[in-house]
Protein backbone atom coordinates (compact mmCIF):
# COMPACT_ATOMS: atom_id res chain seq x y z
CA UNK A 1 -11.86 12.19 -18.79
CA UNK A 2 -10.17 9.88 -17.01
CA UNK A 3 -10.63 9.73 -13.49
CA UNK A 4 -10.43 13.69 -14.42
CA UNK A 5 -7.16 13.01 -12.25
CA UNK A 6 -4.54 14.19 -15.08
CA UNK A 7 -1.89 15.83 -12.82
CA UNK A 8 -1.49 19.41 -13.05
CA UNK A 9 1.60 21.76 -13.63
CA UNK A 10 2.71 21.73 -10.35
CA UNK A 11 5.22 24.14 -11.13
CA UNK A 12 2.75 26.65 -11.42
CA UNK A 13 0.74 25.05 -8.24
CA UNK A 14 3.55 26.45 -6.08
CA UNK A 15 4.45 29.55 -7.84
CA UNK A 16 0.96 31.20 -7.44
CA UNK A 17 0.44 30.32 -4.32
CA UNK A 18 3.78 30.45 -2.55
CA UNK A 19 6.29 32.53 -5.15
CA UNK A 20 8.65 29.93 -5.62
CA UNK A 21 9.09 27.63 -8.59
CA UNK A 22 9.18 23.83 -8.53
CA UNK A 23 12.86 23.82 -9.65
CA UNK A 24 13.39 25.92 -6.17
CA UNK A 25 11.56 24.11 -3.77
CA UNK A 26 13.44 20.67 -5.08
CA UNK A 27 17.03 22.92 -4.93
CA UNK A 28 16.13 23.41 -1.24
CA UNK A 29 14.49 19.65 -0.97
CA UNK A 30 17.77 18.75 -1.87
CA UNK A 31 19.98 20.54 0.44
CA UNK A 32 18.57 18.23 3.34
CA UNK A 33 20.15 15.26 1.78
CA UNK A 34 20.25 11.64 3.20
CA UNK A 35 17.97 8.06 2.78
CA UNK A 36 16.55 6.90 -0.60
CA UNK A 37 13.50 5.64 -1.75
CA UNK A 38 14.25 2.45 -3.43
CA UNK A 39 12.45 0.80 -5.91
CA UNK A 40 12.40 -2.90 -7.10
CA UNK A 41 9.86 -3.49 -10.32
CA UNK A 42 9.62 -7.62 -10.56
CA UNK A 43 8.60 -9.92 -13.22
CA UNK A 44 4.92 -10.85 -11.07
CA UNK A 45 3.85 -7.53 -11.97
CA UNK A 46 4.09 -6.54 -8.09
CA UNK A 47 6.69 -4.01 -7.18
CA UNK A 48 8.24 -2.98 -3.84
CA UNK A 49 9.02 0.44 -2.50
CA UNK A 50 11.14 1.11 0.48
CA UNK A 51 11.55 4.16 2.77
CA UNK A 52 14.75 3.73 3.27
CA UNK A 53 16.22 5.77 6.18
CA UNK A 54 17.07 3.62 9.56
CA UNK A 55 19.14 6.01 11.50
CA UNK A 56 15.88 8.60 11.24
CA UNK A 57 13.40 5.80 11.88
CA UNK A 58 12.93 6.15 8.11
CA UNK A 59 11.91 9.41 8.29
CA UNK A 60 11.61 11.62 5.34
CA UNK A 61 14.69 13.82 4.48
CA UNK A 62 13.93 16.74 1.70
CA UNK A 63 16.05 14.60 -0.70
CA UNK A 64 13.58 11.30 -0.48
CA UNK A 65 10.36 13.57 -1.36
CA UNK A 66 12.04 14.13 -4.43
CA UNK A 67 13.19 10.73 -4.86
CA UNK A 68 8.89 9.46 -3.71
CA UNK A 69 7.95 11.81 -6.94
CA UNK A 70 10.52 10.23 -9.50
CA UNK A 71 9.59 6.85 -7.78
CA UNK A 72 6.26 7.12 -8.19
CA UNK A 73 5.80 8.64 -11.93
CA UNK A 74 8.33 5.25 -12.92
CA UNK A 75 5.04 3.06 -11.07
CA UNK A 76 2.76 5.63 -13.25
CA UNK A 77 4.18 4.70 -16.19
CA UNK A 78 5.15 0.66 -15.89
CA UNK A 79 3.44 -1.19 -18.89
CA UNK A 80 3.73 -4.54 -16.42
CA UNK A 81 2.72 -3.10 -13.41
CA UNK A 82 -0.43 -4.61 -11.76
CA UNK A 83 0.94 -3.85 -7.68
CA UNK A 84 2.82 -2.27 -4.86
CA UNK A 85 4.17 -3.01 -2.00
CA UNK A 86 5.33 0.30 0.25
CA UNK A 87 7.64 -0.65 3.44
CA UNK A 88 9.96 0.30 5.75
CA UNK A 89 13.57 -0.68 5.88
CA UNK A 90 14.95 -2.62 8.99
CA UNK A 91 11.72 -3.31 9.95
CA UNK A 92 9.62 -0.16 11.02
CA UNK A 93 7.73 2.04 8.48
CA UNK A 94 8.16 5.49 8.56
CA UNK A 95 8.56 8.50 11.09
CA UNK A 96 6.72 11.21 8.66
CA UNK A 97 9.27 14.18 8.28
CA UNK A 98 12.86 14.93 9.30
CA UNK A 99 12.06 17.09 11.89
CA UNK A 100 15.99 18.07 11.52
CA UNK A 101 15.14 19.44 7.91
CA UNK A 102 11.48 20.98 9.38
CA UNK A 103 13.42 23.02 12.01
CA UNK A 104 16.16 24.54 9.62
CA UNK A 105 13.68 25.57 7.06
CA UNK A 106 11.10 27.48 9.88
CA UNK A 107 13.76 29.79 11.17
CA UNK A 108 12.58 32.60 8.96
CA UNK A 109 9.96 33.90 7.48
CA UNK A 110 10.60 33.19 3.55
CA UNK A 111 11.92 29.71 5.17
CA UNK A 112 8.30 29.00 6.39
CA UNK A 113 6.76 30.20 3.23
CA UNK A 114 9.46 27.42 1.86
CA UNK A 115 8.51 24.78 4.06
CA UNK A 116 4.78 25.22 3.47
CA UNK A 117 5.37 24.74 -0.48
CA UNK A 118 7.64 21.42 0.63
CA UNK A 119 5.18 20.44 2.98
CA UNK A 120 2.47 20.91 -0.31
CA UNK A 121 4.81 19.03 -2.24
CA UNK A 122 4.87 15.90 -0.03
CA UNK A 123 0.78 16.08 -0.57
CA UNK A 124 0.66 16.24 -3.71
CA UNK A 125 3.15 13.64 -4.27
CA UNK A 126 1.20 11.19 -1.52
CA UNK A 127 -2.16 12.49 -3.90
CA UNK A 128 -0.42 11.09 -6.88
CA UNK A 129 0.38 7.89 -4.85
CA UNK A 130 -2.46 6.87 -4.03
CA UNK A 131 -4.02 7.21 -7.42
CA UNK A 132 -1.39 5.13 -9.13
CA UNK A 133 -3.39 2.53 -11.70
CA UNK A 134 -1.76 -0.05 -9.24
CA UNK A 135 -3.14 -1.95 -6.05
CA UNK A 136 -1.48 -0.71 -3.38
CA UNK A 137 -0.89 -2.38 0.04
CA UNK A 138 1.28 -0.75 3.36
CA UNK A 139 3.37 -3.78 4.92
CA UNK A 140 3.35 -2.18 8.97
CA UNK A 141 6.22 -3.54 10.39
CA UNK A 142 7.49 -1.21 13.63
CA UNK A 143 5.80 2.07 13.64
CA UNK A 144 4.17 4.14 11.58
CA UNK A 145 3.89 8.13 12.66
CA UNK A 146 2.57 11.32 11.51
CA UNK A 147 3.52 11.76 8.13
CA UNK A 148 4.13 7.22 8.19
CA UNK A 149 0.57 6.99 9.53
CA UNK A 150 -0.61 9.40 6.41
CA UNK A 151 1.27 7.45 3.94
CA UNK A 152 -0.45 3.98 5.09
CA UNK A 153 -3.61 5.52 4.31
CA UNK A 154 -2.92 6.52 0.81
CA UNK A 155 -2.58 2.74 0.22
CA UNK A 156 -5.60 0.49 -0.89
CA UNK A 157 -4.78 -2.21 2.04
CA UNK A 158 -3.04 -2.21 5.33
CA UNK A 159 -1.05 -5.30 6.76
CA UNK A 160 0.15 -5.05 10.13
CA UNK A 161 2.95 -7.74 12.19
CA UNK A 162 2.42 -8.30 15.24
CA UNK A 163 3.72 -5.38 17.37
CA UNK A 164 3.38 -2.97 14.83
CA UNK A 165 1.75 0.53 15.73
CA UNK A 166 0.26 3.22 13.18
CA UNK A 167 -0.12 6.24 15.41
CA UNK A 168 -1.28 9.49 14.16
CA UNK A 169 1.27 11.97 16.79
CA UNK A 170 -0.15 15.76 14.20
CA UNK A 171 -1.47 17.16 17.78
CA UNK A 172 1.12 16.53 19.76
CA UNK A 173 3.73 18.84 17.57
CA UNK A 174 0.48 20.97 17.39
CA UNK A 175 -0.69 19.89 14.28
CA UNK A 176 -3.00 18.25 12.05
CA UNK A 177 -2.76 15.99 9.08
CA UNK A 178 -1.78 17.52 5.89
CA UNK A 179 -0.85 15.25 2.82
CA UNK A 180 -4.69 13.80 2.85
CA UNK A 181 -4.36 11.27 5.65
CA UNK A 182 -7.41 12.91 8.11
CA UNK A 183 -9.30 12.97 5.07
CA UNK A 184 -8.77 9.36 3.97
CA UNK A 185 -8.58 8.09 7.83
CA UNK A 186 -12.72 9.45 7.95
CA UNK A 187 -13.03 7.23 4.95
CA UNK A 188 -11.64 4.50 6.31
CA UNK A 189 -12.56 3.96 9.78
CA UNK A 190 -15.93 6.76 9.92
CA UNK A 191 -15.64 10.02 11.08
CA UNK A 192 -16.02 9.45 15.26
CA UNK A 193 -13.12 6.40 14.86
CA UNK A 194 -11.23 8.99 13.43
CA UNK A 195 -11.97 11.73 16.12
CA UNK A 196 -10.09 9.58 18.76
CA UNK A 197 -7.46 8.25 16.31
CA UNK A 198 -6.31 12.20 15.81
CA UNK A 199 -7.64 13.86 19.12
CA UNK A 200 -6.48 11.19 21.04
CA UNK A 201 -3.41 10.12 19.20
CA UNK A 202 -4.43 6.42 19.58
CA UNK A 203 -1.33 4.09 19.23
CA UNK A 204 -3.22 1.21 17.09
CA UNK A 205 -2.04 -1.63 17.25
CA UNK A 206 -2.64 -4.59 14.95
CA UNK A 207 -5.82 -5.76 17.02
CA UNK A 208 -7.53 -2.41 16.82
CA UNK A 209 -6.77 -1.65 13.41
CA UNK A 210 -8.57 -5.23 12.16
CA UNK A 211 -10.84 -4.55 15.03
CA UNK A 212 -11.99 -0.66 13.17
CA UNK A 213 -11.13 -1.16 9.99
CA UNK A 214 -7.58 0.67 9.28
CA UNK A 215 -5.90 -2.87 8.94
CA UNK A 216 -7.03 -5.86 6.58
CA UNK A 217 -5.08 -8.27 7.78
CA UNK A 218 -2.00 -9.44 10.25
CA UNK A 219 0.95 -10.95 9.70
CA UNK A 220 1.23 -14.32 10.70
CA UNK A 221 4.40 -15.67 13.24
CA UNK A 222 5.79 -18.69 12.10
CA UNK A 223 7.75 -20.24 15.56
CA UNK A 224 9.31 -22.55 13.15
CA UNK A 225 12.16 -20.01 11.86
CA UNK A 226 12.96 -22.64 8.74
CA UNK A 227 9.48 -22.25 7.51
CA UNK A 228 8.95 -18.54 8.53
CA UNK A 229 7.89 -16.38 5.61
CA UNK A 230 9.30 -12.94 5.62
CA UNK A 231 6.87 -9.86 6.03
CA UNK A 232 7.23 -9.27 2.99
CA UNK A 233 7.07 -12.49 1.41
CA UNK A 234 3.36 -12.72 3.01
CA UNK A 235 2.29 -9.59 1.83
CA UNK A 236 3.70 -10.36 -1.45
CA UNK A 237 1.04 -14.05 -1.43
CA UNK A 238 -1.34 -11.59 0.03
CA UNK A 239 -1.56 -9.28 -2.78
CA UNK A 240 -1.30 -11.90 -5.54
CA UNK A 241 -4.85 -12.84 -4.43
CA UNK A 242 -6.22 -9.46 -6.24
CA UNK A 243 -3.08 -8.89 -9.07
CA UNK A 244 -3.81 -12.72 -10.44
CA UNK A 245 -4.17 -11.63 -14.66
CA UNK A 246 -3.04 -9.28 -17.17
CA UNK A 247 -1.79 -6.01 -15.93
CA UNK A 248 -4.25 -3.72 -18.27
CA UNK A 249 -7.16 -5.46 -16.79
CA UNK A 250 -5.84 -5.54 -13.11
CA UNK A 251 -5.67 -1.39 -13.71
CA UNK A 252 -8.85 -1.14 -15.03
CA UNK A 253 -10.07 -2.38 -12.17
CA UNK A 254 -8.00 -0.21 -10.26
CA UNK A 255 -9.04 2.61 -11.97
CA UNK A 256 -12.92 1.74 -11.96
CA UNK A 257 -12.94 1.38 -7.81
CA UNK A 258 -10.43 4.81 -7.86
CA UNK A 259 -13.29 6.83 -9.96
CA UNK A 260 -16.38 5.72 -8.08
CA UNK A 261 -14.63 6.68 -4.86
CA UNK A 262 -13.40 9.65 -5.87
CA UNK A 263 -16.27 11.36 -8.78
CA UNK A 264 -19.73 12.12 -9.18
CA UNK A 265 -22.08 9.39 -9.60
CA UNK A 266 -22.66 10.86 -13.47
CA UNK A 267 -19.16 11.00 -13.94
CA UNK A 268 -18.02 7.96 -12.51
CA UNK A 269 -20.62 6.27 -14.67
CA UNK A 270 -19.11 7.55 -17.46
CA UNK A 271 -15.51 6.94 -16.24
CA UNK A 272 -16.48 3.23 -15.96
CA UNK A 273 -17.90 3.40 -19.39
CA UNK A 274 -14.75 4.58 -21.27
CA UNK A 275 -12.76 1.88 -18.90
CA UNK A 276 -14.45 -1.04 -20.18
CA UNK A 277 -13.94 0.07 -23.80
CA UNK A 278 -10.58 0.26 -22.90
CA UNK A 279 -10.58 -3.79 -21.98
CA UNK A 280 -13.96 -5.14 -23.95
CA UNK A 281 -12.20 -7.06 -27.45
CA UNK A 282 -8.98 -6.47 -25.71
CA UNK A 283 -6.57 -9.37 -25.57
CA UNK A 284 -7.72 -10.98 -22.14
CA UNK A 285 -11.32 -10.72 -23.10
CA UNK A 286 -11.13 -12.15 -26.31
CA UNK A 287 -8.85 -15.70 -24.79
CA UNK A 288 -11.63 -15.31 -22.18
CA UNK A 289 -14.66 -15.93 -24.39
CA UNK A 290 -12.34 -18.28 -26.75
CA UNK A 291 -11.74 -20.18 -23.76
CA UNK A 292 -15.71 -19.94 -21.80
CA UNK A 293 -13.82 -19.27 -18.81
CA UNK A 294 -16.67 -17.16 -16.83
CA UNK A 295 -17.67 -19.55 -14.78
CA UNK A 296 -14.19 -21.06 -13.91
């Protein structure tokens, strides 16, 4: 049981609801072609994944959904994983969707009944996201909007630079959230923060997001430009402070937090139960108690 998170058929997700099949709705993902998602797995256990669209403010084209999905089930399934880093290229995070691919999918009617399964799509694959057995963190750098803004939320930690901006725009192209993000956002920052975030579309800035919560930390700005660590490079000495051990314990934790946030009391009690089997006699613990390293 799990995290009673084990992802359905999504094939058939789509097809009952919508009448099209999952090998259709990534054929016509496809045909809006253009950015990648690129993935870099390193030896520390602490991966990076960039949107990776400039001339679209890295903005997601039908092609990089499909690319987020394969993306993320290679994070699902790394043995050495313990975290990720999601970013923007050329230094701003994400513009949600390709509004160009979002207009020439809405000019008919089976075209909207497309869009809404792509649009499902993108949620389930953000869903997926942020349950990966990884610790997640956003690096903010530029802006993050609509769709970006969603995507920072399915993270575990935000880090902002200096001048960054997470800005939920849904109202202002007459919409609301939909991959998760209002839902996570009231978890976040508490249900009136997140009235003004959305009904206001709030630009937040690095100060406000510390300030209510959304952000856990800035970047700092080095003057010195010899001794200036990259965004990344911070956020990368950032996370280390909570991936510091061997990956299957840094996921059970992971996965401990992920069910008591997201079960039952009853359930996540058992959840936590069947985790810690999963680590007690394990490797780590057993060099732990060889070593009497609980109170180091």
């Amino acid at each position: 049981t799990e995290l009673q998170l084990q992802r359905q058929s999504s094939g058939s997700v789509y097809s009952s609801i919508h009448g099209f099949s999952q090998e259709e709705i990534k054929e016509k993902l496809l045909a809006f072609p253009g950015g990648s998602i690129d993935l870099l797995k390193q030896d520390s256990g602490i991966a990076v994944l960039t949107i990776n669209n400039p001339p679209r403010m890295n903005a997601f084209s039908g092609a990089m959904m499909v690319d987020l999905e394969e993306k993320v089930t290679q994070l699902e399934n790394w043995t050495d994983g313990k975290g990720v880093i999601v970013q923007g290229a050329a230094q701003t995070f994400c513009s949600g969707s390709d509004l160009n691919a979002v207009r020439a999918m809405s000019n008919s009617q089976d075209g909207m009944k497309m869009l809404k399964c792509c649009w499902e799509k993108g949620k389930t694959v953000v869903f997926f996201g942020c349950r990966l057995p990884l610790i997640s963190v956003a690096l903010v750098e530029g802006n993050a909007l609509g769709g970006g803004a969603e995507l920072t939320t399915a993270c575990d930690f935000r880090l902002m630079a200096s001048g960054s901006v997470i800005q939920f725009v849904h109202k202002h192209m007459g919409l609301v959230p939909g991959w998760g993000g209002a839902a996570r956002l009231v978890t976040l920052v508490g249900s009136r923060n997140a009235l003004k975030l959305l009904g206001g579309a709030v630009k937040v800035d690095s100060e406000l997001g510390v300030h209510i919560g959304l952000a856990d930390g800035v970047l700092k700005v080095d003057l010195d430009a010899a001794r200036a660590e990259t965004g990344l490079q911070q956020a990368e000495s950032w996370l280390s402070q909570y991936t510091k051990g061997p990956a299957p314990v840094i996921k059970a934790v992971k996965k401990v937090v992920l069910s008591g946030r997201e079960l039952s009391l009853s359930d996540a009690l058992r959840t936590e139960k069947d985790i810690f089997g999963s680590v007690w006699g394990g490797p780590a613990n057993l060099q732990a108690l060889a070593s009497k390293s609980k109170h180091k």
